[in-house]
C-alpha atoms as a PDB file:
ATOM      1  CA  UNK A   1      92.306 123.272 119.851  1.00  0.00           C
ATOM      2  CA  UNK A   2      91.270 124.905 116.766  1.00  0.00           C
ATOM      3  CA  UNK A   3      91.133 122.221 114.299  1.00  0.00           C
ATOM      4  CA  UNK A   4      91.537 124.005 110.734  1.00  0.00           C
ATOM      5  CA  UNK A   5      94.123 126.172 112.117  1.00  0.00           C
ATOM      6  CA  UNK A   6      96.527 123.733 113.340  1.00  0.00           C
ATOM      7  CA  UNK A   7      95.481 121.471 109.743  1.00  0.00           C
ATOM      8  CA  UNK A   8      96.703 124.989 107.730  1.00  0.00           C
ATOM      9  CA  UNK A   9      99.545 125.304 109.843  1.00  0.00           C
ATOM     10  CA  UNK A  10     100.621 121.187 109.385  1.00  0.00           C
ATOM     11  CA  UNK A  11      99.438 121.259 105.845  1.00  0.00           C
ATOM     12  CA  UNK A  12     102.436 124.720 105.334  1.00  0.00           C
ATOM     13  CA  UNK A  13     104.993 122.849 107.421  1.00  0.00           C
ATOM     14  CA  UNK A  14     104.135 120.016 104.154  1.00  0.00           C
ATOM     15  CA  UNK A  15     104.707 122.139 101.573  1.00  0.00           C
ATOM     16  CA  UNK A  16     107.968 123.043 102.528  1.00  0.00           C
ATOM     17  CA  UNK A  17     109.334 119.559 103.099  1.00  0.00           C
ATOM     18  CA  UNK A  18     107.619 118.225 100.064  1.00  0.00           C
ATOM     19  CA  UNK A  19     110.694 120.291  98.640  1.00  0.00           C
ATOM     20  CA  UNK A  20     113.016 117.887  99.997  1.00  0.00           C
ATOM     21  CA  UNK A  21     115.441 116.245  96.843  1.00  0.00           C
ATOM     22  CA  UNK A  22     116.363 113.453  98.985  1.00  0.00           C
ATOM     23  CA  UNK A  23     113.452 110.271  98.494  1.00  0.00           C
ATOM     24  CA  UNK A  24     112.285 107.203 100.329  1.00  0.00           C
ATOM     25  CA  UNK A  25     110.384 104.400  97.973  1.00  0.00           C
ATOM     26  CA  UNK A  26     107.276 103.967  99.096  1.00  0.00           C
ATOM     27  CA  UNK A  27     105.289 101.964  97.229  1.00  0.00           C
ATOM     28  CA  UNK A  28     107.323 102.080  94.628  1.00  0.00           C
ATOM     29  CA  UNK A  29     106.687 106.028  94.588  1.00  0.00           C
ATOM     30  CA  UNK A  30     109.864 108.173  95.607  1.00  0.00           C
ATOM     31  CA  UNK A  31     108.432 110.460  98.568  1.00  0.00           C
ATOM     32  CA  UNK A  32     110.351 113.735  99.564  1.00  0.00           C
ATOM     33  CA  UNK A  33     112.168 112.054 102.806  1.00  0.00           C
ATOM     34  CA  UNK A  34     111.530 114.300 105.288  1.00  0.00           C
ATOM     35  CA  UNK A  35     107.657 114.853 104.142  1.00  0.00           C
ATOM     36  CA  UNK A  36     108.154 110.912 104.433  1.00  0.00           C
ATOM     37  CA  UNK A  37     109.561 111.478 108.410  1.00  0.00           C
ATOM     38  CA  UNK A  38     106.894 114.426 109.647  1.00  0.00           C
ATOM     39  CA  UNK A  39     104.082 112.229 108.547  1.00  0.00           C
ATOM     40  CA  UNK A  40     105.895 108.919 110.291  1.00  0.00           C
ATOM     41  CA  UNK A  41     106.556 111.067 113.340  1.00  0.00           C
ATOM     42  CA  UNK A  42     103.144 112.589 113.430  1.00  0.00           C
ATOM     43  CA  UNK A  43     101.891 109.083 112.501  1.00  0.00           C
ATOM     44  CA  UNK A  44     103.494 107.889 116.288  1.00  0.00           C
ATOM     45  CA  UNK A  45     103.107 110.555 118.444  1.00  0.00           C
ATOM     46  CA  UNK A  46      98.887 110.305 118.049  1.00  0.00           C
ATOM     47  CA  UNK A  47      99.728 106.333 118.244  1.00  0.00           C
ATOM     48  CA  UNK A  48     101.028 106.947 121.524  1.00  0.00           C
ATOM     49  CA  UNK A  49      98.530 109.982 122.630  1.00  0.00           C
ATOM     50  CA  UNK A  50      95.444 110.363 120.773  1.00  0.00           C
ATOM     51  CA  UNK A  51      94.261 113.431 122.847  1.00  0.00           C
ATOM     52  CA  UNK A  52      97.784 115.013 121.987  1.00  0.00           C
ATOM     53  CA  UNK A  53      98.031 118.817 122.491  1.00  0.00           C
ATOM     54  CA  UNK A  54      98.129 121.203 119.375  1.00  0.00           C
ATOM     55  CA  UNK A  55     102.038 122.367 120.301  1.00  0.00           C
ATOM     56  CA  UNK A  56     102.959 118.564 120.402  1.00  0.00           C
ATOM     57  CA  UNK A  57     100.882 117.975 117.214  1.00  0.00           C
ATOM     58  CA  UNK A  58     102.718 121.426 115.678  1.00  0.00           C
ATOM     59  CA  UNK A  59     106.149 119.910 117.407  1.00  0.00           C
ATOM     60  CA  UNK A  60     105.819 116.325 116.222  1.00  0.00           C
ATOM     61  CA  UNK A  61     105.417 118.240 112.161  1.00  0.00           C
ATOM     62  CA  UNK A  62     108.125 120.639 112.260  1.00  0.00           C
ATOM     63  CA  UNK A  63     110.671 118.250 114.581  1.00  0.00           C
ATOM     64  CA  UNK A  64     113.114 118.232 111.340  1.00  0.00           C
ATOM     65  CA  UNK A  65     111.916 120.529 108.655  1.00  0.00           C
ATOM     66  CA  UNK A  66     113.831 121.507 105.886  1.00  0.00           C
ATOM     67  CA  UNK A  67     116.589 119.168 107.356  1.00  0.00           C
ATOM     68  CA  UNK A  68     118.423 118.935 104.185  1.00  0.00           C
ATOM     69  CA  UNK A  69     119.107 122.638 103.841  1.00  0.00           C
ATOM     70  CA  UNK A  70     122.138 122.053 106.455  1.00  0.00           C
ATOM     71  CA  UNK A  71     123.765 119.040 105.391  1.00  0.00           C
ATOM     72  CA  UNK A  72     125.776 116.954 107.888  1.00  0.00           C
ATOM     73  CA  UNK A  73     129.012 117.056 105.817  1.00  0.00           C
ATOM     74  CA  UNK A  74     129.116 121.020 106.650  1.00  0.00           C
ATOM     75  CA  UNK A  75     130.965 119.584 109.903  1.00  0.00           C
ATOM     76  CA  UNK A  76     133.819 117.591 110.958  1.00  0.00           C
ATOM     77  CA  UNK A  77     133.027 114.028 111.249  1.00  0.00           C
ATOM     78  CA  UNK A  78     133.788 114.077 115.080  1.00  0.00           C
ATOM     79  CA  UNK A  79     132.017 113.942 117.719  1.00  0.00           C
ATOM     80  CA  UNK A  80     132.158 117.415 118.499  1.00  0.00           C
ATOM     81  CA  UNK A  81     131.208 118.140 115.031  1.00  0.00           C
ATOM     82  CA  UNK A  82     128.103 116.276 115.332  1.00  0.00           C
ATOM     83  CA  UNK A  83     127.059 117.732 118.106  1.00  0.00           C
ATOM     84  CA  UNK A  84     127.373 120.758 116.436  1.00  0.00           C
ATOM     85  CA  UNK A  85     125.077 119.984 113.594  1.00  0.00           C
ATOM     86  CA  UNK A  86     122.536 118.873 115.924  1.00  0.00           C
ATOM     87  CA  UNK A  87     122.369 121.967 118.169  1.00  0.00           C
ATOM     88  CA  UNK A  88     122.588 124.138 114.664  1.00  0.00           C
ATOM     89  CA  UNK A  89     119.924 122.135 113.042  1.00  0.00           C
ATOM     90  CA  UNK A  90     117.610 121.911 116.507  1.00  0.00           C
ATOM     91  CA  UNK A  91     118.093 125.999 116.665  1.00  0.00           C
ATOM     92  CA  UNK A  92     116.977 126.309 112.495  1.00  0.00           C
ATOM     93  CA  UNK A  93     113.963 123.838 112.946  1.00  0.00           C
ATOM     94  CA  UNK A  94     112.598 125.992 115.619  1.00  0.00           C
ATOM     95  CA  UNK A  95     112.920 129.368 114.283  1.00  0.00           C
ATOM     96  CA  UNK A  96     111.777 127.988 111.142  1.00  0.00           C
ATOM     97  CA  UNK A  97     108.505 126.470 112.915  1.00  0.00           C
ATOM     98  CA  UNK A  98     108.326 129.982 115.191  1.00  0.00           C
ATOM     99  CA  UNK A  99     108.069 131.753 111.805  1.00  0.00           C
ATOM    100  CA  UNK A 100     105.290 129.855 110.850  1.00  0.00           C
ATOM    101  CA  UNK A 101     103.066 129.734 113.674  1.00  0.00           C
ATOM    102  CA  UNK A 102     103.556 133.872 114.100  1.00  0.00           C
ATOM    103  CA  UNK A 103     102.290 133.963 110.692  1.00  0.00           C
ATOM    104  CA  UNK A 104      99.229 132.095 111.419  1.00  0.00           C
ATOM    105  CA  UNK A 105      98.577 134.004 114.419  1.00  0.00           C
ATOM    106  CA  UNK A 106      99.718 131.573 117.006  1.00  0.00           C
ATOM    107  CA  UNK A 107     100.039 132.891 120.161  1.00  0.00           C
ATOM    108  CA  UNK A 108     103.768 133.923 121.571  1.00  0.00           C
ATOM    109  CA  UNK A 109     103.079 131.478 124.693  1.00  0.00           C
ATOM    110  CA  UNK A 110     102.133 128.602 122.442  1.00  0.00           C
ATOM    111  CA  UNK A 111     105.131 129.362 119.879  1.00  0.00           C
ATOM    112  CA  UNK A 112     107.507 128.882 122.737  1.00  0.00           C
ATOM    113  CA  UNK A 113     105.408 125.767 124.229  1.00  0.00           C
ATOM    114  CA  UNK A 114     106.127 123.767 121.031  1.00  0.00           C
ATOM    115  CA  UNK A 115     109.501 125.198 120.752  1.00  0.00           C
ATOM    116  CA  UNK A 116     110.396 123.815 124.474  1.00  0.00           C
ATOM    117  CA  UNK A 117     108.758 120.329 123.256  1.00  0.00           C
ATOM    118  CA  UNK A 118     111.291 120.703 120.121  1.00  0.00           C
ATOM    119  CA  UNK A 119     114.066 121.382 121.855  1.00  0.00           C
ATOM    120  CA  UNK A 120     113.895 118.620 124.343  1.00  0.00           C
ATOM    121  CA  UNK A 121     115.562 120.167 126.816  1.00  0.00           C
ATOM    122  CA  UNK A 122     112.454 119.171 129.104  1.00  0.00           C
ATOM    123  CA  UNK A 123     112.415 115.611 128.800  1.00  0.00           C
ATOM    124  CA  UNK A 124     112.660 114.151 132.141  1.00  0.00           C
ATOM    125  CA  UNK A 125     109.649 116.632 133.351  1.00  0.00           C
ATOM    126  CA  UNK A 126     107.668 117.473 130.357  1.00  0.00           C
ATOM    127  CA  UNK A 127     105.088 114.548 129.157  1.00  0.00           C
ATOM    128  CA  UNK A 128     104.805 116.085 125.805  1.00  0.00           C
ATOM    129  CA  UNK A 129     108.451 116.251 125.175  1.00  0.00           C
ATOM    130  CA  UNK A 130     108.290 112.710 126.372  1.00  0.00           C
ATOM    131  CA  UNK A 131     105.475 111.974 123.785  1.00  0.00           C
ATOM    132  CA  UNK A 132     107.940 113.190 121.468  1.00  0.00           C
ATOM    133  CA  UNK A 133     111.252 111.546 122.399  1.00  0.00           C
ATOM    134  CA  UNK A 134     109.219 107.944 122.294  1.00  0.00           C
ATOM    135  CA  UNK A 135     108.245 109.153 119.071  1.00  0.00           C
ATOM    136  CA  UNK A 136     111.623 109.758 117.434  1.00  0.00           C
ATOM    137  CA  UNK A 137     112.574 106.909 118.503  1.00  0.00           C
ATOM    138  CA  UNK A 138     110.119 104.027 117.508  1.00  0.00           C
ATOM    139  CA  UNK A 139     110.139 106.099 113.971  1.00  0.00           C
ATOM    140  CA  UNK A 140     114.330 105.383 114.112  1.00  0.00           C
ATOM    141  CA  UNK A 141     113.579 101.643 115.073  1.00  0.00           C
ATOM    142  CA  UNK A 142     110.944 100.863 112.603  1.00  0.00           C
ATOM    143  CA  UNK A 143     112.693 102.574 109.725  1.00  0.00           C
ATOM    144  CA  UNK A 144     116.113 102.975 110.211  1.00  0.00           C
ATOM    145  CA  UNK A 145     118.005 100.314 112.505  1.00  0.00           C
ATOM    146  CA  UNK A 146     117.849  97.391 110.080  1.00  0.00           C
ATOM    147  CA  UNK A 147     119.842  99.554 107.679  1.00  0.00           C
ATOM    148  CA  UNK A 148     122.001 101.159 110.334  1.00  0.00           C
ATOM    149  CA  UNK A 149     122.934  97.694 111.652  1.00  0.00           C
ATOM    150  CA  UNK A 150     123.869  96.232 108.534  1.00  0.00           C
ATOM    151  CA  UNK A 151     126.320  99.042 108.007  1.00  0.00           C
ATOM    152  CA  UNK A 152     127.556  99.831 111.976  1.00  0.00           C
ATOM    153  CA  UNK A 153     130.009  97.579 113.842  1.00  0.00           C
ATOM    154  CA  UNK A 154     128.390  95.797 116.340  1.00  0.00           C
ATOM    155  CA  UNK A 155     129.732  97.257 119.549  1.00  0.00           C
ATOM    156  CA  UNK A 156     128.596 100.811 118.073  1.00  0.00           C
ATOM    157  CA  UNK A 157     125.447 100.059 117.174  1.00  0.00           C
ATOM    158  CA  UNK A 158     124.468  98.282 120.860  1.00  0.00           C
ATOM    159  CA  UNK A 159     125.639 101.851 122.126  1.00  0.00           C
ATOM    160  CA  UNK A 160     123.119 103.536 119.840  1.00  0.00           C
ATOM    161  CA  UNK A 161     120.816 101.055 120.590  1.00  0.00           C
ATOM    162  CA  UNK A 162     121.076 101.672 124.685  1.00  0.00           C
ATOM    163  CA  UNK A 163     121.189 105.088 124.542  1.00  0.00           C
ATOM    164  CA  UNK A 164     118.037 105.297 122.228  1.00  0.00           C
ATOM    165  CA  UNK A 165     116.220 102.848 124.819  1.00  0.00           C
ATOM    166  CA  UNK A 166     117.756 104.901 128.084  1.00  0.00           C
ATOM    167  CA  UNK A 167     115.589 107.789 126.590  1.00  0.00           C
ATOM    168  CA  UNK A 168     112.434 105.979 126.358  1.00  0.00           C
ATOM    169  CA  UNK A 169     109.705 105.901 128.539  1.00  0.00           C
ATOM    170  CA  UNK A 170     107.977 102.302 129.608  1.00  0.00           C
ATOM    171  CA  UNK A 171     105.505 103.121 126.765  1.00  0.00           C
ATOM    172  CA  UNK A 172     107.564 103.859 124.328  1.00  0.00           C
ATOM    173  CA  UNK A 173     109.905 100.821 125.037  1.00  0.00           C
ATOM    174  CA  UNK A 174     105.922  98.684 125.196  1.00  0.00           C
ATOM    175  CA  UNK A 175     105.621  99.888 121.616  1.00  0.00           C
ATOM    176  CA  UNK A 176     109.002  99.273 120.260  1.00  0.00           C
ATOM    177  CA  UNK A 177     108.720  95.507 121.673  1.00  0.00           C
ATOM    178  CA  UNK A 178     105.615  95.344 119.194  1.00  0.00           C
ATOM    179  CA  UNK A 179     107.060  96.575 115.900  1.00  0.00           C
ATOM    180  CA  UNK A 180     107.065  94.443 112.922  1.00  0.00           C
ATOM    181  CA  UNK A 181     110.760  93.484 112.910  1.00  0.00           C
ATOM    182  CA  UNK A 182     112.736  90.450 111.152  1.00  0.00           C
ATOM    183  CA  UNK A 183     113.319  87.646 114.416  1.00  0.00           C
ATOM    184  CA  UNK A 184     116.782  88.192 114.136  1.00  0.00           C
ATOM    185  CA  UNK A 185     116.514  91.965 114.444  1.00  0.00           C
ATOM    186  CA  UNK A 186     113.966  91.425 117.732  1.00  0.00           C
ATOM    187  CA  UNK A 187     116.728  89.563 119.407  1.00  0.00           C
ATOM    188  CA  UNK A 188     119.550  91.757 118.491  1.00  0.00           C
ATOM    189  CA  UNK A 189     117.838  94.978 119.842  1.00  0.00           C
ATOM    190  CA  UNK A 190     116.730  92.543 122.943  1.00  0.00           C
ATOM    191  CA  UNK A 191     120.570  90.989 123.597  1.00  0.00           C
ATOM    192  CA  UNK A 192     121.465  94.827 123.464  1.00  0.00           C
ATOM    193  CA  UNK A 193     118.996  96.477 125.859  1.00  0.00           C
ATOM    194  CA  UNK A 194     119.698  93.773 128.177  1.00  0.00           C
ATOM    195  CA  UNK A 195     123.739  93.846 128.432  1.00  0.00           C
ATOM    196  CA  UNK A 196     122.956  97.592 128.841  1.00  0.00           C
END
């Protein structure tokens, strides 16, 4: 792995989503949100593999770039709509991320490695899409189901819940039984994974 060029691509994936108008509190600091997320995302995936590979590294940064840019409210709020916003979004993340790496001289083999690990089409037979999947999802459990729960009925939410932990591997469910959640919240997500 060559260290400094993977930091000078990570540190240009940064600047763009340090251009993000939507904040997090942090600190009492407002943080660009999805700056906020790469760094969170990042954060877990070398939790969960400290030897990880430069594409899942690269991967991990640019999962959601410039998110914001294509707003969920640009579709139907259906299910098919959704869908669509996630395949459109998944499509614009990697290009943007492509674009990047060819202009730090990444190899075309490696561009497409980390855009196969982004795309996570892979998952059942790729480790580092894996890697990445546990990621996403201990980032969503640690930072985002509190909220969610507290504003989802409760049948919906155990879906969400199941279908999050069906994706999980046995580490990434491991680390999600350790996070730092209120007691009541622990035996929620417990009572849902096991009427699953």
């Amino acid at each position: 792995m060559d260290a400094k060029r993977v930091a000078t691509l990570l540190e240009r994936v940064d600047q763009f989503n340090r251009q993000d108008p939507n904040t997090e509190l942090v600190d009492g600091v407002p943080v660009p949100r999805e700056l906020l997320q790469a760094q969170r995302l990042t954060a877990w995936v070398l939790r969960l593999k400290p030897d990880a590979s430069e594409a899942l590294r690269i991967a991990a940064r640019g999962q959601h770039i410039c998110r914001w840019i294509i707003p969920r409210d640009r579709y139907e709020r259906t299910r098919g709509g959704y869908l669509r916003w996630r395949e459109t979004l998944k499509t614009f993340h990697i290009q943007k991320v492509s674009e990047l790496m060819r202009e730090a001289g990444y190899p075309e083999a490696m561009t497409q490695q980390v855009g196969t690990i982004m795309s996570k089409r892979q998952l059942a037979d790729d480790p580092d899409t894996q890697t990445l999947e546990d990621a996403l999802c201990l980032v969503f459990l640690e930072t985002q189901f509190a909220d969610l729960k507290q504003k989802t009925p409760d049948d919906k939410m155990a879906i969400i819940i199941q279908k999050t932990w069906k994706k999980m591997s046995d580490q990434g469910r491991a680390a999600a039984a350790q996070l730092a959640l209120s007691e009541s919240d622990r035996q929620w997500l417990r009572n849902a994974v096991s009427n699953a």
